[in-house]
Each structure stands twice: as C-alpha cells, then as structure tokens.
Protein backbone atom coordinates (compact mmCIF):
# COMPACT_ATOMS: atom_id res chain seq x y z
CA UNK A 1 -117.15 3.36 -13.46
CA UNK A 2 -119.46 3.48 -10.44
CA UNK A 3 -121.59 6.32 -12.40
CA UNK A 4 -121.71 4.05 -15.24
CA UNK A 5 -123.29 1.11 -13.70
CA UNK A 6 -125.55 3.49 -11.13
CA UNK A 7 -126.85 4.62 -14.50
CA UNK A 8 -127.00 1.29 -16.65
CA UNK A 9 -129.07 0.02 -13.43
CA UNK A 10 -131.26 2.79 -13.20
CA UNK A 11 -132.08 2.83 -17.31
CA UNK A 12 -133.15 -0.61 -16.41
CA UNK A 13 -135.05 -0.46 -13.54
CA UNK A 14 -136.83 2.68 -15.49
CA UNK A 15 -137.71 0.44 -18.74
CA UNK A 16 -139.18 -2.12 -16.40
CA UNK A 17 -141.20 0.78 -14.55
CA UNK A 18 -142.67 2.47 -17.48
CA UNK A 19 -143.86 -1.15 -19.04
CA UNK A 20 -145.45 -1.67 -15.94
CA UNK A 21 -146.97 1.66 -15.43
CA UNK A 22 -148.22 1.10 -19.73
CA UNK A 23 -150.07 -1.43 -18.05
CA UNK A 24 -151.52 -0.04 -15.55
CA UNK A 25 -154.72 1.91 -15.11
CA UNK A 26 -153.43 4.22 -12.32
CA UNK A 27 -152.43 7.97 -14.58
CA UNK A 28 -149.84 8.95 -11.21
CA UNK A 29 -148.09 5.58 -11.41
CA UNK A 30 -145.92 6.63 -14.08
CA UNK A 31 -144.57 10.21 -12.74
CA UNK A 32 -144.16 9.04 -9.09
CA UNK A 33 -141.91 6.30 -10.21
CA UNK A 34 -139.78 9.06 -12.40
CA UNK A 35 -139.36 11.22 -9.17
CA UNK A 36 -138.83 8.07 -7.19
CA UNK A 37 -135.86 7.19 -9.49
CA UNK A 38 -134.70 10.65 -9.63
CA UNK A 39 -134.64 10.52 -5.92
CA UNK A 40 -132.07 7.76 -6.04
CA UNK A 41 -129.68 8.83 -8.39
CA UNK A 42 -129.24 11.86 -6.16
CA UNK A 43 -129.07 9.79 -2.95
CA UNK A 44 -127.11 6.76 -4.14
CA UNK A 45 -123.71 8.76 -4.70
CA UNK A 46 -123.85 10.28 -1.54
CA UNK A 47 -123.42 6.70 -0.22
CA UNK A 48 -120.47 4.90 -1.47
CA UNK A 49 -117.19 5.91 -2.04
CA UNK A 50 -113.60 4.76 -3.43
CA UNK A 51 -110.39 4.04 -1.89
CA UNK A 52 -107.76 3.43 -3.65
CA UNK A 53 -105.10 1.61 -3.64
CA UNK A 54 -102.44 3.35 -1.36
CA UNK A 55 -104.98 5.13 0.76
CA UNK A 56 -106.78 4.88 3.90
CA UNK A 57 -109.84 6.09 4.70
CA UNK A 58 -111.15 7.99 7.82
CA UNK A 59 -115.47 7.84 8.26
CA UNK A 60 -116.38 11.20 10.21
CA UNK A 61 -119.97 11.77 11.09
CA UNK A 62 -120.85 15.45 11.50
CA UNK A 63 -117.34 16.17 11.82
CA UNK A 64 -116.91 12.78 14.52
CA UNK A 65 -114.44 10.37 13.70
CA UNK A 66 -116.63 7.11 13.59
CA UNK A 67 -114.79 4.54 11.93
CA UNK A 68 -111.31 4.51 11.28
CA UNK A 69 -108.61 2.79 8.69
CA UNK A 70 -111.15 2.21 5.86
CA UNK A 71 -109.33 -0.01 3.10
CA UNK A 72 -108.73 -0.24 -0.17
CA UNK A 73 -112.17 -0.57 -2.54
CA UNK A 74 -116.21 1.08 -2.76
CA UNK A 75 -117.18 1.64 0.42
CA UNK A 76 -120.81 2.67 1.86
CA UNK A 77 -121.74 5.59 4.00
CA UNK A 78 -124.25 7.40 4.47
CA UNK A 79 -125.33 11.06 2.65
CA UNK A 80 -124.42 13.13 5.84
CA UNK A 81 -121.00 10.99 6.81
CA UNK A 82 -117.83 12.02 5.10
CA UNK A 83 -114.67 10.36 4.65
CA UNK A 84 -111.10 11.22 4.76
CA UNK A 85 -108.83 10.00 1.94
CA UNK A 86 -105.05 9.88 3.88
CA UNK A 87 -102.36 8.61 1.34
CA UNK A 88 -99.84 6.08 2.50
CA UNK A 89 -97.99 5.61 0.10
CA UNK A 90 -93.96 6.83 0.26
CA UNK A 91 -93.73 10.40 -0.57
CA UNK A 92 -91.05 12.80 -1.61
CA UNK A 93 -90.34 16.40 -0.47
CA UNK A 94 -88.11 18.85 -1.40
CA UNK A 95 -87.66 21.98 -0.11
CA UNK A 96 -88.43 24.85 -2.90
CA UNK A 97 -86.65 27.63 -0.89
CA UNK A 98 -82.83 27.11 -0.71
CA UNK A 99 -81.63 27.32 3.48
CA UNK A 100 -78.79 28.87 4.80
CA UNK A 101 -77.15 27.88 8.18
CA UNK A 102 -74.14 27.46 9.39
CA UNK A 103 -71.07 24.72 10.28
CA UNK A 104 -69.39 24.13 13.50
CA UNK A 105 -66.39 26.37 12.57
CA UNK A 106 -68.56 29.20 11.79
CA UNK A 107 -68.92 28.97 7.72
CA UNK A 108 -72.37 30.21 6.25
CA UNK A 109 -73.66 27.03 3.98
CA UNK A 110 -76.05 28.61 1.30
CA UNK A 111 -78.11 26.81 -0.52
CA UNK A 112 -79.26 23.70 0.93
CA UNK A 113 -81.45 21.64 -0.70
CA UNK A 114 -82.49 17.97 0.87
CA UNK A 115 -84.57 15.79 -0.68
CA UNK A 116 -87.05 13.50 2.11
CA UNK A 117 -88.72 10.52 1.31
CA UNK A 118 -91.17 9.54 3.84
CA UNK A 119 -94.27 7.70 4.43
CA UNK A 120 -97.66 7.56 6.44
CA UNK A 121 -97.89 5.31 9.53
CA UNK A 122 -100.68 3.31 8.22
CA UNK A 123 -101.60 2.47 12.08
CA UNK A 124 -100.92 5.90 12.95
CA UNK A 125 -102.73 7.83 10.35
CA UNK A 126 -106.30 8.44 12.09
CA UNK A 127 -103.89 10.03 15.00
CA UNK A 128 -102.43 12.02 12.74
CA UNK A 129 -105.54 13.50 10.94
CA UNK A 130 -107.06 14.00 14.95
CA UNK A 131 -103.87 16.16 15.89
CA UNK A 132 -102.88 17.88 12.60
CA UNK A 133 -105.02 17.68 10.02
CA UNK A 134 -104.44 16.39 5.78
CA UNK A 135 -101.80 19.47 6.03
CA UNK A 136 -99.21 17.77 7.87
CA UNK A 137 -96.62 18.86 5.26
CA UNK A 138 -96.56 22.15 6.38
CA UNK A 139 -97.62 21.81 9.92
CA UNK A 140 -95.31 19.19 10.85
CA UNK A 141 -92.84 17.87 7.89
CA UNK A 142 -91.02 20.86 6.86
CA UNK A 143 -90.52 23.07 10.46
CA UNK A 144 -88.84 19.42 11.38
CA UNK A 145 -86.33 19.39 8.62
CA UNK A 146 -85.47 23.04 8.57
CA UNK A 147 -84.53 22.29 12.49
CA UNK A 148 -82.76 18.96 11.66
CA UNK A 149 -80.59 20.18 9.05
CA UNK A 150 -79.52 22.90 11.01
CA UNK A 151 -78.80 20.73 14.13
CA UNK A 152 -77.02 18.67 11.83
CA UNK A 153 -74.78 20.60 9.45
CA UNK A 154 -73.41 22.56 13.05
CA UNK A 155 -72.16 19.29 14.15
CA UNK A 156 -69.43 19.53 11.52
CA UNK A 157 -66.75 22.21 10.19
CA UNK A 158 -66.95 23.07 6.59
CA UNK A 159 -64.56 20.46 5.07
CA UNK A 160 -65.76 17.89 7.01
CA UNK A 161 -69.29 18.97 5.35
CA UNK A 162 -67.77 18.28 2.15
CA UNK A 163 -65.71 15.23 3.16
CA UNK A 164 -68.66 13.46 4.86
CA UNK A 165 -71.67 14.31 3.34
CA UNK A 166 -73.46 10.86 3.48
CA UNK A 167 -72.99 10.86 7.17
CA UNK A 168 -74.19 14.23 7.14
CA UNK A 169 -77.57 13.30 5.60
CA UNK A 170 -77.79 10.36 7.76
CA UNK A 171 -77.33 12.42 10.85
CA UNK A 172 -80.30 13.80 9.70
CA UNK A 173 -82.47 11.38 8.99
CA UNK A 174 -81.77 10.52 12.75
CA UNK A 175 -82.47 13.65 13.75
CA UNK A 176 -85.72 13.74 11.88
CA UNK A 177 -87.18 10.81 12.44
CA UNK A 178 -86.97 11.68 16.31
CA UNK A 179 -89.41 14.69 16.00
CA UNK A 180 -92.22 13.73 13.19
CA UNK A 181 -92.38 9.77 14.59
CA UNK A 182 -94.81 10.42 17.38
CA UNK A 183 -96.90 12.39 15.00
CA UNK A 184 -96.77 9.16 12.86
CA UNK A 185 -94.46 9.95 9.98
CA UNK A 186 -91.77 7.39 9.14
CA UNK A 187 -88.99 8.72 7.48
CA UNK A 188 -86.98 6.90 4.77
CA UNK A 189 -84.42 8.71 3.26
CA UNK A 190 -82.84 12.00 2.91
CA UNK A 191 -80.33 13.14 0.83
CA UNK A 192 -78.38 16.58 1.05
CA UNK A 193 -78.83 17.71 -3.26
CA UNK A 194 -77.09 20.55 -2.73
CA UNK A 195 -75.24 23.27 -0.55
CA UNK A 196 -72.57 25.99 -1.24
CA UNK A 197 -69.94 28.08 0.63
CA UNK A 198 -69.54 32.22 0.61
CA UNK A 199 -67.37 33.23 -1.66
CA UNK A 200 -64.85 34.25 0.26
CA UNK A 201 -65.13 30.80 1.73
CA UNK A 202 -64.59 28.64 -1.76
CA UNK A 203 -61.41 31.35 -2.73
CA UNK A 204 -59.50 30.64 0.80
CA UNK A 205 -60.43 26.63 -0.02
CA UNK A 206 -58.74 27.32 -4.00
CA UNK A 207 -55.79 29.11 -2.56
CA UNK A 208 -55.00 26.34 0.10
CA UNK A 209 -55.45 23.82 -2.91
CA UNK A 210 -53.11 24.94 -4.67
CA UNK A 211 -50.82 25.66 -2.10
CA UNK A 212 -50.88 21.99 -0.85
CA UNK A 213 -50.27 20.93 -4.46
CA UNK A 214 -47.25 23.29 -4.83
CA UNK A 215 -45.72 21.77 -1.40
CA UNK A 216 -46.28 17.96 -2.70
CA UNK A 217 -44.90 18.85 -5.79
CA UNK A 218 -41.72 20.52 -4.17
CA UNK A 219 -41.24 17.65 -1.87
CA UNK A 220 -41.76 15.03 -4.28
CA UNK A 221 -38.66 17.11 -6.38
CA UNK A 222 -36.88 16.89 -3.08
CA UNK A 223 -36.84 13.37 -2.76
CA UNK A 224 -36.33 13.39 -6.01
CA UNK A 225 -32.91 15.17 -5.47
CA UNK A 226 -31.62 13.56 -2.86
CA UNK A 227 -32.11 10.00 -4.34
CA UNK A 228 -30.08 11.34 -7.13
CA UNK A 229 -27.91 12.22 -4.37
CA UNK A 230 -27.58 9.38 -2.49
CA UNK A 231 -26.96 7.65 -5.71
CA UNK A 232 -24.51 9.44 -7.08
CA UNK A 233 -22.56 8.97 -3.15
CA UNK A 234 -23.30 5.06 -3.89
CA UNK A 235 -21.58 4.63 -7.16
CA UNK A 236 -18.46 7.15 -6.00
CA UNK A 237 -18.25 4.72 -3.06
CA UNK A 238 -18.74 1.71 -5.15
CA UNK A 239 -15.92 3.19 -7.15
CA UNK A 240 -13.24 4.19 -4.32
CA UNK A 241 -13.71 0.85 -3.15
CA UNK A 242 -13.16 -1.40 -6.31
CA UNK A 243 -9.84 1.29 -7.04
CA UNK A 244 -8.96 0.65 -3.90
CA UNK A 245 -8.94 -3.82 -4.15
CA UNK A 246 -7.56 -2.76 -7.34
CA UNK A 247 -4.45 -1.02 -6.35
CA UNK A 248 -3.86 -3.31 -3.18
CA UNK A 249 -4.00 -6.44 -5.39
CA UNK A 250 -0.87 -5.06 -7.76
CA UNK A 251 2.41 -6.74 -6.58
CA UNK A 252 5.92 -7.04 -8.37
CA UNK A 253 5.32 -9.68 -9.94
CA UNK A 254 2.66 -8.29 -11.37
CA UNK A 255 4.44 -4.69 -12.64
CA UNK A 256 7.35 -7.17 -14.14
CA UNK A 257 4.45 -9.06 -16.23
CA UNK A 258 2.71 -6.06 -17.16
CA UNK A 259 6.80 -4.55 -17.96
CA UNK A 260 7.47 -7.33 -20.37
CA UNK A 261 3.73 -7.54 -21.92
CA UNK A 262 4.79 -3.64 -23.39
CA UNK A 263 8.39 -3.82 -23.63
CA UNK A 264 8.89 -3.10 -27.74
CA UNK A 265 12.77 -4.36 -26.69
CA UNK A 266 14.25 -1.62 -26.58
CA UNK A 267 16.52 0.37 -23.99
CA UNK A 268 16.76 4.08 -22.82
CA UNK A 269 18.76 5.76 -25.25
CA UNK A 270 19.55 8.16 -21.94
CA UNK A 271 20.56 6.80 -18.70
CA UNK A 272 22.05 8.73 -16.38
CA UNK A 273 21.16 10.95 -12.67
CA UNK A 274 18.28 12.39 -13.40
CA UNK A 275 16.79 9.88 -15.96
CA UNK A 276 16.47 7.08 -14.15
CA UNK A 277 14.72 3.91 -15.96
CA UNK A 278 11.18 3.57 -14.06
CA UNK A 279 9.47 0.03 -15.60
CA UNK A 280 6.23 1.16 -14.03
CA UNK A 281 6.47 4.01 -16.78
CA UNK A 282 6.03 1.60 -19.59
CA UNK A 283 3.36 0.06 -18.25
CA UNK A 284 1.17 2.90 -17.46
C-alpha cells in the first residue's frame, strides 16, 4: 500500500514536471527532473517502515540501538538506520524432538512432549534483543524447558506422574518462568501432550492392575459370603427363638383343647401295659 501511493504521488508530481518543462525553454530541465524523481523513489523506501500490529520496533543506527519500543504504524528513518521488528504477541512452542528423563523412583519417561505458550515482555523486549538477539527461541526458550521438565518430572514417582499430571505441568511452568523472566519472557501456559513408560514399566503397571482387580473382586465375594452367613445365623436364631415362646406358651389346658378339637370320638381299641393312651398323640 505504501508502494502504491509512493508511486501514484510520484506519477503526479512527474505529469506536473514534464508540463512545466513543455513550457520551458531550458532542453536539461526535462531529464534532470527524471533523475531527480528517480532519485526519490530509491531514497523514499529506505525511510519509512511498518509495524504492525503485535510488534515492536527497535531503531539501530550503524548497528547502535537509538530509539527503542517503536509502535504500531509507518514509521520514518533514515536510509542507513535499521529497525528491528520483535513480535509480542503470545506464542506457542512445542518441542519437535520427543525427551526422555526420568521420575523420582527411577522410571525412564520417553516421550515427552510439552506444549509452551509464552509471550514477549513488551517493556523488556529492547533488553532482550541487547543480550540475545531475535533467536531467543533457541538461545534461551528451549535449554530452559528441557531443564524444567526434567527438574520437574524427578520430583514425582511414576504413578504419581500419571495421577497428577496437571500439577506436574504447573510445577513447570513455575520452574520456567524462574529462568527465562529476567531475560524478559513471560510464560503462560504449559501443558505436558504426552509422555510414556518402558515397556517393561507399562507390563509390571498391567499385571498389578489386574491383580488389584482380582483381590477387590475376591473380597467383594467374601463379604458377599459372609452376609449370606450372618443371615442365614439370623433367621436360625430368629427361628430357635419363636420355637422356643412357642413351646413354653403350651399348657394343659391347652393339649386338652387341642385333644378334643381332633378327637373323631372314638377310644383305643387296645389298652393295656405297654399301650398306654397318650392325648398328646392325637394332637400331633
């Protein structure tokens, strides 16, 4: 867009110059104004330039930092000054090698992939192009988060890895915002993507599995059991007991009622030693 209205201008101002130099008597008029205007189309770039919106700019002059935090919009320079485009806006890395490292009970973790999202210090960011440079990923970024996942993932045995893994990543984004802050990186967010035992690891972890679902399973069918078992002893009691009021409620009176309730009227046809007439015998 800048090009377009450098060049709209100078097709102007280049109509109005040839019209005048028609007029004129002077023969050199004409080409000095064509080398004059060819002059500043070369020099007129050279002296502005864009920052956008996210960005801050850095004026060096022959390599000097002279002005610093440029905002947003055209800005002027001159030919021989540069500037510095530094991008504030929140970034995202994520590591392209997998890690490996280690837990606190001595498991390899295999692997690792974090994802960062961070973001320039806007008042820090002529600091950090004076110490490190527009390559700050490399220089200063990723050495810190190699060394903060390790320092965090040994702080904690392998299940616990597995169990906690948001307090994991947040232990470290602690960790890493303590070594890239002075350098004027702020960190946001990081979040553990992935990681993955040895083998050998994730078989003893199946094998305990399914022996802790085995021993819930048998001691659920224990309880099971003996509440069959204590309920069977309940209703045996229960029983006892209500035999027990039943027989100490039956009196005399009682074995006579029953006696003459199922009595068809009729005597032993054989009464003698040896067959003695029991009335509790008809009633049973």
């Amino acid at each position: 867009m800048i090009w377009l209205g450098l060049s709209i201008i100078a097709m102007v101002v280049l109509m109005i110059m040839i019209g005048i130099s028609c007029k004129s008597k002077d023969k050199n008029f004409f080409p000095t104004i064509l080398i004059g205007l060819a002059g500043l189309l070369l020099i007129i770039p050279g002296c502005i330039t864009t920052i956008a919106t996210g960005e801050v700019g850095i004026k060096t002059t022959w390599g000097k930092i002279t002005n610093t935090n440029m905002k947003e919009g055209i800005q002027f320079k001159f030919p021989w000054q540069n500037v510095i485009k530094m991008n504030i806006k929140v970034q995202k890395y994520e590591n392209e090698k997998s890690m490996e490292t280690s837990t606190k009970d001595m498991q390899v973790v295999k692997s690792v992939i974090v994802s960062v999202n961070y973001q320039l210090d806007e008042d820090k960011v002529t600091e950090m192009y004076r110490q490190v440079g527009q390559n700050y990923n490399a220089i200063v970024l990723e050495p810190a988060i190699q060394e903060s996942i390790k320092s965090a993932i040994s702080q904690y045995n392998a299940e616990e890895l597995v169990t906690k893994r948001n307090e994991v990543s947040d232990k470290i984004l602690e960790t890493l915002s303590v070594k890239v802050n002075e350098y004027g990186l702020k960190v946001i967010s990081v979040s553990v993507k992935n990681f993955d035992f040895s083998s050998e690891y994730n078989a003893s972890i199946e094998r305990k599995t399914i022996a802790e679902q085995n021993a819930l399973t048998a001691e659920q069918e224990l309880k099971t059991s003996e509440a069959n078992a204590k309920k069977k002893v309940i209703e045996a009691q229960a029983e006892a007991e209500a035999n027990k009021i039943k027989n100490s409620t039956i009196t005399d009176e009682i074995l006579t009622q029953q006696f003459i309730e199922k009595w068809n009227g009729e005597l032993p046809k054989v009464m003698g030693e040896g067959n003695i007439f029991d009335v509790t015998s008809l009633i049973k």
